[in-house]
N, C-alpha and C. Protein backbone atom coordinates (compact mmCIF):
# COMPACT_ATOMS: atom_id res chain seq x y z
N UNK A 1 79.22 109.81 88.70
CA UNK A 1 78.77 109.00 89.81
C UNK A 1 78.09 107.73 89.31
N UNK A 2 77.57 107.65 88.12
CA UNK A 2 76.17 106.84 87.65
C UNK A 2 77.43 105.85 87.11
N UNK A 3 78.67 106.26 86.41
CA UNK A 3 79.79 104.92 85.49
C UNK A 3 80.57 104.54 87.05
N UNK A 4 80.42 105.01 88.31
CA UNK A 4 81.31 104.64 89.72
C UNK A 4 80.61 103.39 89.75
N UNK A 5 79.07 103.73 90.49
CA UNK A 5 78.30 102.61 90.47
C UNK A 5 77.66 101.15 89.84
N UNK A 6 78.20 101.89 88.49
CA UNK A 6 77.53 100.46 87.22
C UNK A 6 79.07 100.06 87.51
N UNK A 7 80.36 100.05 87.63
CA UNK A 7 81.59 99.59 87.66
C UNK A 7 81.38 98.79 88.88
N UNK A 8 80.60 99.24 90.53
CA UNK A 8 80.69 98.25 91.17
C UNK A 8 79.94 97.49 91.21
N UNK A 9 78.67 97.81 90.57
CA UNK A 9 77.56 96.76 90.52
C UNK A 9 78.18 95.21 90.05
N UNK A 10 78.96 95.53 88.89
CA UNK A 10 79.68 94.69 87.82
C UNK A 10 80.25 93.65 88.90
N UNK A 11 81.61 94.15 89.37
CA UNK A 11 81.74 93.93 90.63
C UNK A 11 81.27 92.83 91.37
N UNK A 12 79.99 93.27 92.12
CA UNK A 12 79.59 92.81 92.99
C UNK A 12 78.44 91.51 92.42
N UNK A 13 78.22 91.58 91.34
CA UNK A 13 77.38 90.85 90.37
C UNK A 13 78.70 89.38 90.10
N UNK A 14 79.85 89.46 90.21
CA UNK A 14 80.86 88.66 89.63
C UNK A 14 81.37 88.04 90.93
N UNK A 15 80.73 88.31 92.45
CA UNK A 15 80.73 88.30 93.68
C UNK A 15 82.41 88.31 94.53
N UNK A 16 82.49 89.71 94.43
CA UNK A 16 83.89 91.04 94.69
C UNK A 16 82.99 92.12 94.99
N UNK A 17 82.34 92.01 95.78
CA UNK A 17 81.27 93.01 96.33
C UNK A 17 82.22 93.58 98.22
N UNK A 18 82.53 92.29 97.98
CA UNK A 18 82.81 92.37 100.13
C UNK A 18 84.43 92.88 99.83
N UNK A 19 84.93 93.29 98.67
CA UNK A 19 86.07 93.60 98.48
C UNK A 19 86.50 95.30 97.47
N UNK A 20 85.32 95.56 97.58
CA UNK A 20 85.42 96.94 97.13
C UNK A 20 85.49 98.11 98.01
N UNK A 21 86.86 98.84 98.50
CA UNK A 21 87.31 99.11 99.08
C UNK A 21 86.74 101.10 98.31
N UNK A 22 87.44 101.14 97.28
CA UNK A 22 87.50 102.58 97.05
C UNK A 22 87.74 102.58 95.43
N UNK A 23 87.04 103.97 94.86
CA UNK A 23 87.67 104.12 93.34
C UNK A 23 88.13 105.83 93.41
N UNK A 24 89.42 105.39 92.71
CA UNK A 24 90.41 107.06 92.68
C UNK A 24 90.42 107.41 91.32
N UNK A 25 90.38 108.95 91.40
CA UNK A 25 90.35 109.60 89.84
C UNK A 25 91.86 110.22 90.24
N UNK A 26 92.62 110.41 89.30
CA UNK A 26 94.15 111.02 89.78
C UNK A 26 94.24 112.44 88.67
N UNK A 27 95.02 112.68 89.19
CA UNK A 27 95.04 113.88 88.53
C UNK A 27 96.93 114.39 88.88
N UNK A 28 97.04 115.01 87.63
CA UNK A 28 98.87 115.35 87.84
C UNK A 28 99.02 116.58 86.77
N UNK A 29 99.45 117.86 88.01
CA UNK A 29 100.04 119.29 87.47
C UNK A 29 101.71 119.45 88.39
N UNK A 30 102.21 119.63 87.20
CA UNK A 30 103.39 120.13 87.44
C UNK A 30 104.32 118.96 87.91
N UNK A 31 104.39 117.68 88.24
CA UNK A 31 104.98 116.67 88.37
C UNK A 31 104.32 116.42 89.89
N UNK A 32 103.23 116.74 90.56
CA UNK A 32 102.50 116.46 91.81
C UNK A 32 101.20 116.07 91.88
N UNK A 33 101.06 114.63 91.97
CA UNK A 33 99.65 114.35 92.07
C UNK A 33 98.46 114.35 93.25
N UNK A 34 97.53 114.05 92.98
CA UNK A 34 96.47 113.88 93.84
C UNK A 34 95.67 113.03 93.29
N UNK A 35 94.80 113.17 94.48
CA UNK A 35 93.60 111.92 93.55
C UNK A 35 92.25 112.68 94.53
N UNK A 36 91.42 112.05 93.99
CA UNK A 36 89.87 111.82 94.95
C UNK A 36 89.50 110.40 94.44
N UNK A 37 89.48 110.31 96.14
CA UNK A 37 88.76 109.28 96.45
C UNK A 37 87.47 108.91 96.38
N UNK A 38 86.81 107.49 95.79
CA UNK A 38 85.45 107.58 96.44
C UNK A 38 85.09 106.56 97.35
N UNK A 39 84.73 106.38 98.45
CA UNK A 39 84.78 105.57 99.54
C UNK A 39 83.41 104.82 99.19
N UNK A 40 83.47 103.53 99.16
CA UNK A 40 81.79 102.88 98.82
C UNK A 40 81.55 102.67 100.14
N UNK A 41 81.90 102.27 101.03
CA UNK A 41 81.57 102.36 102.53
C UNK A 41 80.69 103.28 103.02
N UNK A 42 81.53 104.95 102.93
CA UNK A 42 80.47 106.02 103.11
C UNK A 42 79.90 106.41 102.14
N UNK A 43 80.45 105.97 100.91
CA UNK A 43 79.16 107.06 99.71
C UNK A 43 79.52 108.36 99.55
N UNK A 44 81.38 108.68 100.16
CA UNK A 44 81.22 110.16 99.83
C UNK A 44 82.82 109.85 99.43
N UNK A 45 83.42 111.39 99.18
CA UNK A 45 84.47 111.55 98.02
C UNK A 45 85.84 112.28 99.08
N UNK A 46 86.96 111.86 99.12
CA UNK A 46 87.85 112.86 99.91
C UNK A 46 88.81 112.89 98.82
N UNK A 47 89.86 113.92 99.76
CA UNK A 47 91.00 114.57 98.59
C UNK A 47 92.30 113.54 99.12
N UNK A 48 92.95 113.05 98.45
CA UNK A 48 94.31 112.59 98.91
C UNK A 48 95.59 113.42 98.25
N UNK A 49 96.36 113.59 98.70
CA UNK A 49 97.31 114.24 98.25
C UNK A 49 99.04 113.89 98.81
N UNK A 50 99.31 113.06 98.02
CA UNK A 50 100.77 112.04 98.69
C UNK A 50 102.00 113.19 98.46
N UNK A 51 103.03 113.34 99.18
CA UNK A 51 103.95 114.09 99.22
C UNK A 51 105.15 112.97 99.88
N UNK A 52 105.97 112.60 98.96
CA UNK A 52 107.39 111.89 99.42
C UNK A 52 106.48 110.32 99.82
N UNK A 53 107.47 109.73 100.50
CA UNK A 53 106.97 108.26 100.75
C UNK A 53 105.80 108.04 101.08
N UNK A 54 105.40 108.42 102.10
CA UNK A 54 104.15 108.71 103.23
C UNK A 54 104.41 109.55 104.31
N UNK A 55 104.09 110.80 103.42
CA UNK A 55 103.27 112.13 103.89
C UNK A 55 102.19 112.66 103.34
N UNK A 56 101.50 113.55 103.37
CA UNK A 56 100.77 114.22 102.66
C UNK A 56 100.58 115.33 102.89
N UNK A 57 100.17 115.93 101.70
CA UNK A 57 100.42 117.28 101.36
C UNK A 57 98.83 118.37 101.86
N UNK A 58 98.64 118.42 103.18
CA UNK A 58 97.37 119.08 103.55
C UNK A 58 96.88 120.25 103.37
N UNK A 59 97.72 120.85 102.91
CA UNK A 59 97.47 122.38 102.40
C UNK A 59 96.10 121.70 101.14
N UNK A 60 96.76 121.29 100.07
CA UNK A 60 96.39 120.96 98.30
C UNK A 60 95.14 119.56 98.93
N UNK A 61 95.04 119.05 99.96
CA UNK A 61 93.54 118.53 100.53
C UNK A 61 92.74 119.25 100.67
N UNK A 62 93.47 120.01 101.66
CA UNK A 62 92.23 121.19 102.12
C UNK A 62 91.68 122.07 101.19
N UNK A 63 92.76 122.78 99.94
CA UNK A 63 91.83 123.44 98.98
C UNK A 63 91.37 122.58 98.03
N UNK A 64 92.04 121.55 97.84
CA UNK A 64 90.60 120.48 96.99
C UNK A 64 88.92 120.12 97.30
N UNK A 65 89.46 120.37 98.90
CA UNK A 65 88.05 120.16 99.36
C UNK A 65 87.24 121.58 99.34
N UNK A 66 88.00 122.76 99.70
CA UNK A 66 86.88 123.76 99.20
C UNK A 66 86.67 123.79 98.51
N UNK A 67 87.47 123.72 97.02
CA UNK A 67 87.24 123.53 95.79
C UNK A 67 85.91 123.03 95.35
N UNK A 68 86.30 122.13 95.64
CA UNK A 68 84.52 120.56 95.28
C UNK A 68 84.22 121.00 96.14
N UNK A 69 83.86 120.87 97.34
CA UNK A 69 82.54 120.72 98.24
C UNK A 69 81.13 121.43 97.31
N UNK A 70 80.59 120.90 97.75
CA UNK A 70 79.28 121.39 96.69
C UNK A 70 79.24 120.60 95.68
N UNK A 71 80.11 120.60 94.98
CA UNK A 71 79.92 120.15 93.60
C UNK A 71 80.14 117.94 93.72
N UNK A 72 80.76 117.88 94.36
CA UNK A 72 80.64 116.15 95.21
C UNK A 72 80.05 116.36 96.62
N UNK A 73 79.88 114.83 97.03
CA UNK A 73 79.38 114.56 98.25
C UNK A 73 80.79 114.67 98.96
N UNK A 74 81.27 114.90 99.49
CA UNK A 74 82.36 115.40 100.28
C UNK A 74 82.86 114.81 102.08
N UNK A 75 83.52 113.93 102.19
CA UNK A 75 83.47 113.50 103.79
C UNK A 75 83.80 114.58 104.33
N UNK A 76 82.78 114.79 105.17
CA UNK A 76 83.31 115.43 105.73
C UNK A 76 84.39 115.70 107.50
N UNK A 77 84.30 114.17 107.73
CA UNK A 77 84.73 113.51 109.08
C UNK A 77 86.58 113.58 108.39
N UNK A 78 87.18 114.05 108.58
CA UNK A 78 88.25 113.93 108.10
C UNK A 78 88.98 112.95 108.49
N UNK A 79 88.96 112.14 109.67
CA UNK A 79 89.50 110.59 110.35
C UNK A 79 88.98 109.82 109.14
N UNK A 80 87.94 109.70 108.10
CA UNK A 80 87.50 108.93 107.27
C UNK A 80 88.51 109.10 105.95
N UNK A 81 89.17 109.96 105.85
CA UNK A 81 90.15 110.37 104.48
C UNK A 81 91.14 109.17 104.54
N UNK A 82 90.96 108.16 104.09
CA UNK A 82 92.37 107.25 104.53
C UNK A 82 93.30 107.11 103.31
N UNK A 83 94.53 107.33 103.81
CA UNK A 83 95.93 107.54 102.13
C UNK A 83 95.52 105.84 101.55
N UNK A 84 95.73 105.84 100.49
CA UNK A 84 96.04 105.21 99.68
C UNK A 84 97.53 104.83 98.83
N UNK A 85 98.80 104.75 100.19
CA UNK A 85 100.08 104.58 99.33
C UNK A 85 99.85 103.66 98.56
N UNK A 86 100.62 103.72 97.35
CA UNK A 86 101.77 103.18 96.35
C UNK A 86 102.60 102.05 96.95
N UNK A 87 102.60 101.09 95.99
CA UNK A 87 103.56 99.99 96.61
C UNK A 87 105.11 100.68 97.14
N UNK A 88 105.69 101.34 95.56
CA UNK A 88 106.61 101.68 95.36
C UNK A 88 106.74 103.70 95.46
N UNK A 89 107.92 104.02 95.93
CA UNK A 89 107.75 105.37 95.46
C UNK A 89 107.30 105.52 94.27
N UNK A 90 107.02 106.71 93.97
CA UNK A 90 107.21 107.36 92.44
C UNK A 90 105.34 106.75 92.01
N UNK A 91 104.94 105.71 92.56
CA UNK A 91 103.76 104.77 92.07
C UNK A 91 102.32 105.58 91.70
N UNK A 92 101.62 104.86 91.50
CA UNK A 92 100.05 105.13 91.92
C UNK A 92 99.76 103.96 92.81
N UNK A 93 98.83 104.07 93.42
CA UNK A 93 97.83 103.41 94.31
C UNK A 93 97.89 101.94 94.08
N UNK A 94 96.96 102.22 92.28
CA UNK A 94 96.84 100.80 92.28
C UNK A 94 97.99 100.08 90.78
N UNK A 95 98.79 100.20 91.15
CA UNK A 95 99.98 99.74 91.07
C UNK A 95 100.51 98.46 91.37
């Protein structure tokens, strides 16, 4: 949490403060990724989980989030989880 924050401080010090949207950690088993999100808006962490163009995969959200809860700050408003597509299939985010 403490290298999230010194990354946007940086940021916002270089004045790209009103443009920091979100930072994603990704993660990939078996050829299927996910990520968590961290929302600087709310200050808390959701699960994304992309399946095909734009869908997502809510099962592997939902146990990410039991997973962590506790262990991150966790949204828990689920309307706040917003996807993060890929330009391109196959992509990441920030791509």
């Amino acid at each position: 949490m403490t290298s999230i924050h010194f990354a946007a401080d940086e940021f916002i010090e270089r004045g790209y403060g009103s443009r920091l949207l979100a930072a994603l950690f990704a993660f990939e088993k078996d050829g299927q990724r996910a990520y968590w999100v961290y929302s600087f808006r709310r200050g808390r962490y959701y699960p994304f989980a992309p399946e095909g163009d734009h869908d997502r995969h809510d099962q592997t959200e939902i146990k990410l989030q039991s997973v962590l809860d506790g262990e991150l700050t966790v949204e828990p408003d689920k309307e706040y989880w917003y996807p993060l597509w890929p330009d391109r299939p196959g992509g990441h985010p920030w791509q």
